[in-house]
Protein backbone atom coordinates (compact mmCIF):
# COMPACT_ATOMS: atom_id res chain seq x y z
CA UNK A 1 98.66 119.80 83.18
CA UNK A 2 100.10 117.03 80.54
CA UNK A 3 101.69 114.24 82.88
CA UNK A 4 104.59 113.32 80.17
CA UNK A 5 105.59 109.35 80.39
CA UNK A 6 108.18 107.43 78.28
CA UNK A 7 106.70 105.75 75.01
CA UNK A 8 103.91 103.40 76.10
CA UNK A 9 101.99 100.91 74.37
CA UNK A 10 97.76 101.12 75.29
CA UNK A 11 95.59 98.79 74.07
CA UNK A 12 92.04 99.49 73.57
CA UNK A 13 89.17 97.02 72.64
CA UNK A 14 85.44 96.89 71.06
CA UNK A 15 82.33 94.67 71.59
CA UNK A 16 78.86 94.26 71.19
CA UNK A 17 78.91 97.22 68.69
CA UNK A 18 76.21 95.61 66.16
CA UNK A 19 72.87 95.74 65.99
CA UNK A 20 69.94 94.01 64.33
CA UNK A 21 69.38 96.70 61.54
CA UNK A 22 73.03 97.49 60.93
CA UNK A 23 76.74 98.24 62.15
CA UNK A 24 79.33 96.04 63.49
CA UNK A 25 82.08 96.06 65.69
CA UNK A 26 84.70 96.06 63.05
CA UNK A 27 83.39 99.18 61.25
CA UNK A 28 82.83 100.94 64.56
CA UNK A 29 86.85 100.16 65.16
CA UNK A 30 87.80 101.72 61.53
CA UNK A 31 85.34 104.90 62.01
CA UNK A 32 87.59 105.15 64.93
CA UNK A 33 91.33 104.54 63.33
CA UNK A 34 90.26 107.00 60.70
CA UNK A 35 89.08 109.54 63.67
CA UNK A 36 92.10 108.91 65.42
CA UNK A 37 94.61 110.01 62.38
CA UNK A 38 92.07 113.30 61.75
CA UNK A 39 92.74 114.85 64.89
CA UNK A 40 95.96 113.82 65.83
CA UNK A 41 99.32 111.35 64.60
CA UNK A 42 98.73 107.97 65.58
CA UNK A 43 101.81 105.42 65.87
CA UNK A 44 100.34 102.01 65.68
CA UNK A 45 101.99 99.62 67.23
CA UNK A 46 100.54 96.57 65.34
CA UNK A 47 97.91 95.93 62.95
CA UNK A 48 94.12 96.41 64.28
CA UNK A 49 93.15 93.21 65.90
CA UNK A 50 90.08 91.30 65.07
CA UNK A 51 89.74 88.63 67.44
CA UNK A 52 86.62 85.62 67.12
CA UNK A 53 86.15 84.26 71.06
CA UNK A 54 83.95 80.78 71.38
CA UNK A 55 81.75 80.18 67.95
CA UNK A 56 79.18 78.18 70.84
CA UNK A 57 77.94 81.47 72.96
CA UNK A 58 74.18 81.47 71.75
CA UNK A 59 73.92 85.14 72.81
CA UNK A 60 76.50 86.41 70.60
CA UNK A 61 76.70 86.07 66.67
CA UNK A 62 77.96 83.26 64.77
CA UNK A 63 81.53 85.07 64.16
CA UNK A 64 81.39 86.60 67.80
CA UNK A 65 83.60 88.95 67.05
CA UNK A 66 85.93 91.77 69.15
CA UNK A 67 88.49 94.25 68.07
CA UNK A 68 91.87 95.54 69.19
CA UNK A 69 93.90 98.35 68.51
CA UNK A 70 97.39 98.78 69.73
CA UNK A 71 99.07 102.07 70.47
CA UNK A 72 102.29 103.78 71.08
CA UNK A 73 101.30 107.17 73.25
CA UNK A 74 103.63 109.82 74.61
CA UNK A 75 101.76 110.94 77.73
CA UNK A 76 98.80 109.75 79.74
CA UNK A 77 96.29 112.59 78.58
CA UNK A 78 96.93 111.22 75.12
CA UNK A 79 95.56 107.89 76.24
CA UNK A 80 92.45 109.45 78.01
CA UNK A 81 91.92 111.32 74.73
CA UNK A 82 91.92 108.25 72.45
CA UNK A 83 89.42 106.55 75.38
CA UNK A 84 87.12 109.32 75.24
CA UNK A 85 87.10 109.68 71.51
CA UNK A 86 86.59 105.80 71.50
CA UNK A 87 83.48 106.41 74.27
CA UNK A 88 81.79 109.36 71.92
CA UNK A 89 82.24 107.46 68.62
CA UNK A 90 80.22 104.43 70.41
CA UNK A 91 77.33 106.54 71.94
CA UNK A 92 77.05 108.20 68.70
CA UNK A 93 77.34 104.75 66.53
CA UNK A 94 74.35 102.64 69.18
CA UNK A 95 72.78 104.69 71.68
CA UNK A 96 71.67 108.04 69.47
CA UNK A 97 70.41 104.99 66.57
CA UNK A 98 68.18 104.19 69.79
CA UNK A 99 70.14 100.71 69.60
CA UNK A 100 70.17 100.44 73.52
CA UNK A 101 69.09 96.55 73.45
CA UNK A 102 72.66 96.04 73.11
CA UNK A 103 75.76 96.09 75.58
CA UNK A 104 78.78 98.06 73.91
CA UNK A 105 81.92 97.54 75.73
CA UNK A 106 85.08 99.37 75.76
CA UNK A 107 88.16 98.94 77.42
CA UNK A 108 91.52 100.17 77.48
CA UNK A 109 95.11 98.65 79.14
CA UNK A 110 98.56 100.97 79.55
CA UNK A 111 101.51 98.35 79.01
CA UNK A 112 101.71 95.43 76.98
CA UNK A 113 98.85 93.75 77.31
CA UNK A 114 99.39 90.47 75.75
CA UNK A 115 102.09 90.14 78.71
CA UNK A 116 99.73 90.02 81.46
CA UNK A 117 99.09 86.70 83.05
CA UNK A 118 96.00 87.15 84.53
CA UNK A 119 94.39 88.71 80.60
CA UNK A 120 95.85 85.74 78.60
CA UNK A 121 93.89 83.47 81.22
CA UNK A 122 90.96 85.44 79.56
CA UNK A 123 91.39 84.82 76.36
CA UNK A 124 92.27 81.51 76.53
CA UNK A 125 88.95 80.56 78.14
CA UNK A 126 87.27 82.97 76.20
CA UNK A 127 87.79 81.01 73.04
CA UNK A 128 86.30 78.00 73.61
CA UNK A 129 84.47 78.73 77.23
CA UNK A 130 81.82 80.98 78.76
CA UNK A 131 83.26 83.66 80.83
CA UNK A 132 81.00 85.45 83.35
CA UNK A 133 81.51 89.33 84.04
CA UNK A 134 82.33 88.69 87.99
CA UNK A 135 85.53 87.40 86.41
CA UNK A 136 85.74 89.85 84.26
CA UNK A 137 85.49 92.36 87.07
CA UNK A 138 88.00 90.81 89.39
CA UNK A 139 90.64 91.14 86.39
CA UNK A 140 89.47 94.23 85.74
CA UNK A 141 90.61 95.59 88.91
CA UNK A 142 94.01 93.38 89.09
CA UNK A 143 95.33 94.85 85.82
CA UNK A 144 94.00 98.44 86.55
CA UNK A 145 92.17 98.82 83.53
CA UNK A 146 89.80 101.55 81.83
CA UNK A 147 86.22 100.32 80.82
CA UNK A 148 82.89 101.64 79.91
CA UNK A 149 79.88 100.11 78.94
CA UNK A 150 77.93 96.62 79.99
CA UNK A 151 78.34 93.36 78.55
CA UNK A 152 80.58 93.81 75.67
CA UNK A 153 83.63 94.45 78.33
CA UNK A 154 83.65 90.72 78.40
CA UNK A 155 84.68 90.35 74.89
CA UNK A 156 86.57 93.48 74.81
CA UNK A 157 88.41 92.40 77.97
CA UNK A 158 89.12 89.04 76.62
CA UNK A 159 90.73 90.42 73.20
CA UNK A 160 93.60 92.56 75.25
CA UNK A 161 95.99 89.02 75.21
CA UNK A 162 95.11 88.34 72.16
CA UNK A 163 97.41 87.83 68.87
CA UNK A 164 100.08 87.91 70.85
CA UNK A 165 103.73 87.01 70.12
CA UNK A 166 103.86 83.26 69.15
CA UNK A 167 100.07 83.21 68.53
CA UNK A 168 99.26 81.69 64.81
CA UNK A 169 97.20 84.84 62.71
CA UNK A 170 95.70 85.21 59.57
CA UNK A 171 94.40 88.76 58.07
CA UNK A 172 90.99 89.81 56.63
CA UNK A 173 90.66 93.07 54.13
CA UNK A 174 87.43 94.19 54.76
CA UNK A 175 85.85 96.80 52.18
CA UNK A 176 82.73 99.11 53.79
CA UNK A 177 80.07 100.05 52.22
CA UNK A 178 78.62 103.89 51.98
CA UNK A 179 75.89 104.19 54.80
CA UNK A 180 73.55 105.44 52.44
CA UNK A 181 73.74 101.74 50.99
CA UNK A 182 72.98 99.90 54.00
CA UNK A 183 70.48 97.48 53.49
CA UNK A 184 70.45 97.40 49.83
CA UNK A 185 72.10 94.93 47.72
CA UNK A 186 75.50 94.54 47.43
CA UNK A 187 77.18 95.09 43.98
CA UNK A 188 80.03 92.19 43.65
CA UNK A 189 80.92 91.19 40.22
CA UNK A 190 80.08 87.19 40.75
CA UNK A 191 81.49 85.52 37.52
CA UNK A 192 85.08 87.93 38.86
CA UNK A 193 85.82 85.79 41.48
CA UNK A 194 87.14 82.77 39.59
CA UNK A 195 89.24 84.93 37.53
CA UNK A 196 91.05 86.32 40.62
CA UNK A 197 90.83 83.12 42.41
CA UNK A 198 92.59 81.60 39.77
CA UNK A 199 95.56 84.01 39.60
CA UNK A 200 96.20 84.03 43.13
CA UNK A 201 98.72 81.85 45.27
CA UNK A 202 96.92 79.57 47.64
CA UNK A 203 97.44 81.71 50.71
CA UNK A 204 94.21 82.88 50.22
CA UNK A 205 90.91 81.19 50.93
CA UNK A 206 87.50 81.03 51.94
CA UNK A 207 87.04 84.03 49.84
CA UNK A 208 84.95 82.24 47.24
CA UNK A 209 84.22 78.49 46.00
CA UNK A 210 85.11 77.96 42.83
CA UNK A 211 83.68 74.27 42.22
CA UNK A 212 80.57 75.37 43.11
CA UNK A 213 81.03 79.28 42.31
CA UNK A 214 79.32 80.10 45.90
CA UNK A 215 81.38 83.92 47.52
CA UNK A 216 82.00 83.32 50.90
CA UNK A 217 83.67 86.80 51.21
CA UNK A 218 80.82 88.67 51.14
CA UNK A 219 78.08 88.74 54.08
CA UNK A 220 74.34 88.76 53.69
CA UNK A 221 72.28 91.08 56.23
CA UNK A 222 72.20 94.73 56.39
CA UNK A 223 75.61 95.36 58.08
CA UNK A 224 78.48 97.79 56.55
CA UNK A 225 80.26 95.39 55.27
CA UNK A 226 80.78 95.03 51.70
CA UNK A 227 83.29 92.17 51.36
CA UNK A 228 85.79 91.00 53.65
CA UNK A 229 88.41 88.94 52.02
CA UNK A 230 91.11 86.42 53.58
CA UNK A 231 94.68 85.36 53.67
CA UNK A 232 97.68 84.55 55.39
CA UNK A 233 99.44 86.98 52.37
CA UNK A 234 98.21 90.17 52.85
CA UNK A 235 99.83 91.79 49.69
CA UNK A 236 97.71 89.35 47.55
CA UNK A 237 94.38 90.45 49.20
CA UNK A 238 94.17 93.83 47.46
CA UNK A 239 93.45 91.72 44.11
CA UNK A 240 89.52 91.39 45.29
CA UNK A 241 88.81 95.09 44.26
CA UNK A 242 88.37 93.97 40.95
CA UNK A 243 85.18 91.75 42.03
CA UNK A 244 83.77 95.15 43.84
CA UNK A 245 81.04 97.00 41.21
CA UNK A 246 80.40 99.10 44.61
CA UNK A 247 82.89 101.93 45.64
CA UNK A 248 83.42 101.26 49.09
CA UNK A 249 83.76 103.76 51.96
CA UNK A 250 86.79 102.72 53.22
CA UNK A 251 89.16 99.52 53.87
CA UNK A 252 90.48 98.33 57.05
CA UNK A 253 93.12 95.50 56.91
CA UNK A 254 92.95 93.31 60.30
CA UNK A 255 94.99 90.73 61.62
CA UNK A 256 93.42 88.14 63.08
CA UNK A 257 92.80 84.50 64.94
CA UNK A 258 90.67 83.51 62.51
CA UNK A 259 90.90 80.19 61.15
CA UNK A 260 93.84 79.16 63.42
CA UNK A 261 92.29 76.41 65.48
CA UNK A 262 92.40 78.52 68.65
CA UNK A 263 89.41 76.70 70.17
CA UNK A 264 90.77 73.45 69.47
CA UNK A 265 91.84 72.79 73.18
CA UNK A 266 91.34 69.87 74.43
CA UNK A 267 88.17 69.55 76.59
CA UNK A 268 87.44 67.17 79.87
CA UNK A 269 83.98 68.59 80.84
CA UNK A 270 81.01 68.31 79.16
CA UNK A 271 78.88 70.82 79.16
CA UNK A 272 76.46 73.44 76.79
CA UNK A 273 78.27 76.11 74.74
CA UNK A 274 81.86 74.81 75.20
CA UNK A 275 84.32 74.36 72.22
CA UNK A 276 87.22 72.25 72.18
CA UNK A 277 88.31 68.82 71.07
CA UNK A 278 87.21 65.05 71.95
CA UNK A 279 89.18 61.64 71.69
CA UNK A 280 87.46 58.24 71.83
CA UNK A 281 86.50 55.03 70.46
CA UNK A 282 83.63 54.49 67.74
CA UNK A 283 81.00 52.90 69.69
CA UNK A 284 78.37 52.43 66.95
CA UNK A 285 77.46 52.63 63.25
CA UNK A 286 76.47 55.83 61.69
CA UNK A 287 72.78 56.99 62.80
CA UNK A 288 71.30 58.93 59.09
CA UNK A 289 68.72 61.63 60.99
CA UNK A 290 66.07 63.67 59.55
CA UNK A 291 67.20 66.29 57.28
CA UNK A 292 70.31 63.99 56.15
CA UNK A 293 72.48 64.65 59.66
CA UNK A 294 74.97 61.62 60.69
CA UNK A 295 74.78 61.01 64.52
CA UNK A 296 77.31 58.75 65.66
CA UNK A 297 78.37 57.86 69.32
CA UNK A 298 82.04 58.16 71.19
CA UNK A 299 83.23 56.71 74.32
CA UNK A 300 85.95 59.32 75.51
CA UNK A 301 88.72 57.34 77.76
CA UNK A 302 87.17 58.08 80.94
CA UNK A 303 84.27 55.79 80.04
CA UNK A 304 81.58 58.40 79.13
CA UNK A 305 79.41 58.31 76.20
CA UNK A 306 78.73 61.50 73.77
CA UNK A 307 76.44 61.99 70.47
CA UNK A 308 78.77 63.66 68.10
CA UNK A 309 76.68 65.37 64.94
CA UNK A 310 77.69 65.48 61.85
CA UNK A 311 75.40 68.41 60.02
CA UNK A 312 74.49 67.87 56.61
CA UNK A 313 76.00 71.68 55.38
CA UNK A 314 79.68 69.94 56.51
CA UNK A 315 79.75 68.40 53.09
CA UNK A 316 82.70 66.11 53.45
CA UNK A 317 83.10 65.89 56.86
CA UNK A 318 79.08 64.38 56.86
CA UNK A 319 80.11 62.44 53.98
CA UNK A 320 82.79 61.09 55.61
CA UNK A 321 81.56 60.31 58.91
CA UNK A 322 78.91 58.10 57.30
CA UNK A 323 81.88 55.22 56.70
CA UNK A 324 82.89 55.67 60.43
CA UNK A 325 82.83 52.03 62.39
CA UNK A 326 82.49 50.65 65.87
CA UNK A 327 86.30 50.29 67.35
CA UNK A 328 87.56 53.65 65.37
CA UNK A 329 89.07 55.83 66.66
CA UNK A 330 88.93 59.51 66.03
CA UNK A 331 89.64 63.19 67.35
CA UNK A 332 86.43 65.53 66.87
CA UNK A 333 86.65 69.54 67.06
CA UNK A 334 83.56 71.23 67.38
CA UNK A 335 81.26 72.65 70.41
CA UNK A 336 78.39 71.21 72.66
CA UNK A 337 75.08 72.34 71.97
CA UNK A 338 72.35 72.32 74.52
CA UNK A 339 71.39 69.04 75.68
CA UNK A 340 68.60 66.44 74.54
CA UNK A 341 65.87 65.21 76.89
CA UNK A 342 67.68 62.23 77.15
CA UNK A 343 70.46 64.30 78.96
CA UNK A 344 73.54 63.10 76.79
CA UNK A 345 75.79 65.38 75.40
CA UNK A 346 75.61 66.52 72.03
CA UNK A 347 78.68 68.01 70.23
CA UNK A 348 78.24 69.41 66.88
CA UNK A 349 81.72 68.70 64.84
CA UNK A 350 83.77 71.26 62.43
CA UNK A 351 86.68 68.61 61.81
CA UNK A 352 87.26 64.94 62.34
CA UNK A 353 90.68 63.82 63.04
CA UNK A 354 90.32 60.03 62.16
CA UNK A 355 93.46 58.07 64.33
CA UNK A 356 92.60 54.26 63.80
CA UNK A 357 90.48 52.50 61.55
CA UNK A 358 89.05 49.32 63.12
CA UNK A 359 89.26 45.93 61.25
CA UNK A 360 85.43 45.31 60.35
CA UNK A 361 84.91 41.43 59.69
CA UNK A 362 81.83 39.08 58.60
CA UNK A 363 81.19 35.37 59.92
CA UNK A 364 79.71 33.01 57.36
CA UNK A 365 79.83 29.58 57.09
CA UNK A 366 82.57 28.10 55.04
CA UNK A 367 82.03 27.27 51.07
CA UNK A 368 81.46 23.22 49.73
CA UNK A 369 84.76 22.06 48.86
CA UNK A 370 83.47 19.91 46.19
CA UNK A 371 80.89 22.40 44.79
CA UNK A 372 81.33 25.95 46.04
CA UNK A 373 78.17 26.43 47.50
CA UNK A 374 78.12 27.95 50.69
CA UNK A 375 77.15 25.66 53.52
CA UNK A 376 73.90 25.39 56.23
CA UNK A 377 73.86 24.79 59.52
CA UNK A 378 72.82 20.28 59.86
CA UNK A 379 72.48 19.82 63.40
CA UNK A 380 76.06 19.18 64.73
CA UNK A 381 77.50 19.29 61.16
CA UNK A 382 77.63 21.68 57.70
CA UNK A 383 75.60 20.04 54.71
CA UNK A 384 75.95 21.42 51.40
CA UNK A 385 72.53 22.09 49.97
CA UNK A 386 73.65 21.83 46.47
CA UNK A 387 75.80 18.28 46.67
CA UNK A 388 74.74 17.32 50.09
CA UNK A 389 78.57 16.79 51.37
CA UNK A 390 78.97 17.20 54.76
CA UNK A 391 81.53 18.85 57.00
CA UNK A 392 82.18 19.51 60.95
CA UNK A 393 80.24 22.80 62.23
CA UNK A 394 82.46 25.51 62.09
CA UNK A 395 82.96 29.14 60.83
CA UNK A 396 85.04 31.00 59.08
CA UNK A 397 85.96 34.78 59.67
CA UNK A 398 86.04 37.27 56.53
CA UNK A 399 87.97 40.68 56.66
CA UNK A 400 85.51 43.41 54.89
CA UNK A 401 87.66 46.09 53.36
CA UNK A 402 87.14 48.97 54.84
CA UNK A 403 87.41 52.49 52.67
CA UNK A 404 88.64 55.11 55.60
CA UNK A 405 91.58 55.88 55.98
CA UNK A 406 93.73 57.79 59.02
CA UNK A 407 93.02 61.39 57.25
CA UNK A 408 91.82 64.70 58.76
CA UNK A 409 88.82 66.37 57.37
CA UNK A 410 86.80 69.46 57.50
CA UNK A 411 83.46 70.75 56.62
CA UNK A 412 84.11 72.26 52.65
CA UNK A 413 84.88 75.88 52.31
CA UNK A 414 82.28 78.43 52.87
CA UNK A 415 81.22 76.29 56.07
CA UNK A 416 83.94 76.78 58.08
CA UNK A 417 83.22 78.56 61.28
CA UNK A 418 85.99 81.72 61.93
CA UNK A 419 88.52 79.56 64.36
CA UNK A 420 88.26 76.55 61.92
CA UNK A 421 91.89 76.25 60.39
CA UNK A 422 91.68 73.85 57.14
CA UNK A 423 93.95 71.28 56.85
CA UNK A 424 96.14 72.85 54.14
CA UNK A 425 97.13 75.66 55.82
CA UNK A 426 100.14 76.96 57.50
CA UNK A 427 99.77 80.02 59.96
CA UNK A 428 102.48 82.60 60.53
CA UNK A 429 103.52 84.02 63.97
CA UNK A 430 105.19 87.20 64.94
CA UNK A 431 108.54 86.60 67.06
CA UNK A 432 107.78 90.48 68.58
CA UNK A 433 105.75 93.35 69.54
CA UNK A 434 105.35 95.80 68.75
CA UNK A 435 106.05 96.30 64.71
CA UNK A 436 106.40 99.24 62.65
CA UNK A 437 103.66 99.72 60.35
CA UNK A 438 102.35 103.05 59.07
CA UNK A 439 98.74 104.12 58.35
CA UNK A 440 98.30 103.74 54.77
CA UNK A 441 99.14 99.86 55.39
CA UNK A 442 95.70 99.38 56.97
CA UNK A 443 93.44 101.93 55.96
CA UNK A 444 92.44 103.90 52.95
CA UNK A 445 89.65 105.26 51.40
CA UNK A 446 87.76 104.49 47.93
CA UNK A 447 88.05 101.96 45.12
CA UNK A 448 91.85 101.30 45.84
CA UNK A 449 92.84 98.78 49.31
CA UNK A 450 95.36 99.59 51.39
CA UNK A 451 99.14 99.88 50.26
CA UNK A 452 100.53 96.95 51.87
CA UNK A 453 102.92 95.45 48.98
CA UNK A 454 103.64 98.10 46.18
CA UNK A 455 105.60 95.19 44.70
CA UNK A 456 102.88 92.38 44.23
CA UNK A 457 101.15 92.71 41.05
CA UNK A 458 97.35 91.71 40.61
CA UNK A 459 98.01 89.81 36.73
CA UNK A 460 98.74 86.55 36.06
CA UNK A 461 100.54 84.82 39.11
């Protein structure tokens, strides 16, 4: 018997759906939209969700990546249909590809999730923390939730409160490639990129580098995806199918916390694998390592010393951190990596904040005011080496002009991990939830992206 309920939201969320040949959690999420609107009319109730947790977790992969979906249902038997469908499409997608290394995770939330107190908890730690599965359990069981599978319920869990009113979001339009492609080489029209680049607004980025005409849109492994492009203006995205020489399988348009500084909470303990950000004081000159890395020590204000690194891929943010000087003092975002043997903490940096430049000065002995040499030491007196005049011992202080500036810098594009927001850009938020948005908004199939903005034309901008 159908147990009939007022119009509900349900969330439902995806990890740990990749695996070392293939797949990935966002393609597993579209191959289940696309299910979804076969068999029966979905109302969404936002845009899919794709939601990066702490870029530190050495377990996980560099964009550590889970997916949402919200949902407006009409009874509760259409909610344990969509979490069945949603438990086939997985077991089909790892476990019959023998991919059973991994730990797919599902779970599913009646109500609006974002709301709960005790889920937001869990994603705020989630971004720049380690979260264990006991606490995943215990909220779990406080918020009566649906789950199946092993570890990725902790990611899955921890994307429910996600993107959630007030939250800062950018979107990614992700094209998929055919499976019969997989593992092949992708087919991207390079010397296209520039052309779009430069007829498009500068809400989009980190799709390609046009100084040094290096894509960062497009991935490099064996996973489905063809291209995923970015942007806070999601009309303007659907330009990029002119770089595809591919047809893809489908598109999926996601909004998402990427590149919105999530992580960068302030952090008070040190320790491996968390994110956040550091204040403190300069307490030495730049340290050049091998393979061109800058290491240079902060005193935070509680007195304890850390080794922030500066890698040499940060381009500018290396470059910069080179001219950094004893007494500055800056801001670092980044994550701690496992300690040294010398059991100091080492925290690898994705932006420098710089707050106060220090005044940098040079002691020298004065010049001969008859000559203009500069002056040695005589016993108790200056002598002039040139003219042999002689003066009281004393010194003279020079200021040494220093280059820095208070600025804030990050590594260049195409390094930027997925929470990194650049400096230039500005983040939108949604005042509610949930929106109205129909199907062919997000989805479609083909050569052609999503309809998201009939009126925004692809020519010259």
């Amino acid at each position: 018997m159908t147990f009939y309920m007022k119009k509900t939201i349900i969330s439902i969320s995806f990890d740990d759906i990749d695996y070392p040949m293939g797949g990935c959690t966002t393609h597993l999420t579209g191959l289940f939209l696309i299910e979804l609107m076969k068999r029966k009319r979905i109302e969404l109730a936002d845009y899919p969700g794709l939601v990066r947790l702490n870029p530190a977790i050495p377990w996980k992969t560099r964009g550590n990546a889970a997916t949402l979906v919200r949902l407006v249902v009409n009874s509760y038997d259409d909610s344990e249909d969509i979490f069945e469908i949603a438990k086939s499409l997985v077991t089909q997608y790892c476990y019959e590809r023998k991919e059973t290394q991994k730990g797919p995770g599902i779970v599913m939330v009646v109500g609006k999730a974002w709301e709960d107190p005790h889920l937001r908890i869990v994603y705020r730690r989630a971004v720049h923390d380690v979260v264990t599965k006991d606490l995943i359990e215990k909220v779990l069981d406080k918020v009566k939730a649906k789950k199946w599978g092993n570890r990725g319920v902790i990611g899955a869990t921890a994307a429910l409160a996600a993107l959630a009113p007030g939250d800062p979001y950018t979107f990614e339009l992700i094209a998929y490639r055919k499976p019969e492609l997989w593992g092949t080489k992708r087919c991207l029209y390079f010397d296209a990129f520039w052309r779009v680049e430069a007829k498009l607004p500068p809400c989009v980025f980190n799709n390609y580098d046009i100084l040094k005409r290096k894509v960062s849109a497009a991935p490099q492994g064996p996973d489905p995806i063809l291209a995923g492009f970015r942007g806070t203006c999601p009309g303007y995205l659907k330009c990029y199918k002119e770089v595809l020489c591919e047809e893809p399988h489908f598109w999926l348009l996601y909004r998402t916390n990427q590149h919105t500084d999530q992580y960068n909470i302030p952090t008070f303990s040190f320790r491996p694998y968390k994110s956040g950000s550091i204040k403190g004081t300069v307490i030495s000159d730049p340290l050049i390592l091998q393979g061109s890395h800058v290491l240079v020590r902060l005193m935070d204000k509680r007195g304890r010393k850390v080794n922030v690194l500066f890698f040499r891929e940060t381009g500018p943010l290396k470059e910069t951190a080179m001219h950094l000087r004893s007494g500055d003092e800056i801001e670092v975002v980044g994550s701690f990596r496992p300690f040294s043997s010398s059991k100091e903490p080492v925290f690898a940096a994705d932006k420098l904040h710089i707050m106060f430049v220090s005044r940098t000065s040079l002691i020298k002995n004065p010049r001969c005011p008859r000559c203009g040499a500069r002056m040695e030491s005589d016993g108790k007196m200056l002598r002039c080496p040139r003219c042999g005049f002689k003066l009281p011992k004393h010194k003279i202080v020079m200021d040494i002009p220093r280059t820095l500036k208070p600025v804030t810098i990050t590594a260049e594009e195409g390094q930027w991990r997925h929470l990194l927001m650049p400096t230039f850009l500005y983040t939108p938020r949604l005042i509610k939830l949930p929106i109205k948005i129909n199907n062919n908004q997000i989805v479609s199939l083909g050569f052609n992206p999503p309809v998201i903005d009939p009126s925004i034309s692809c020519g010259e901008h």
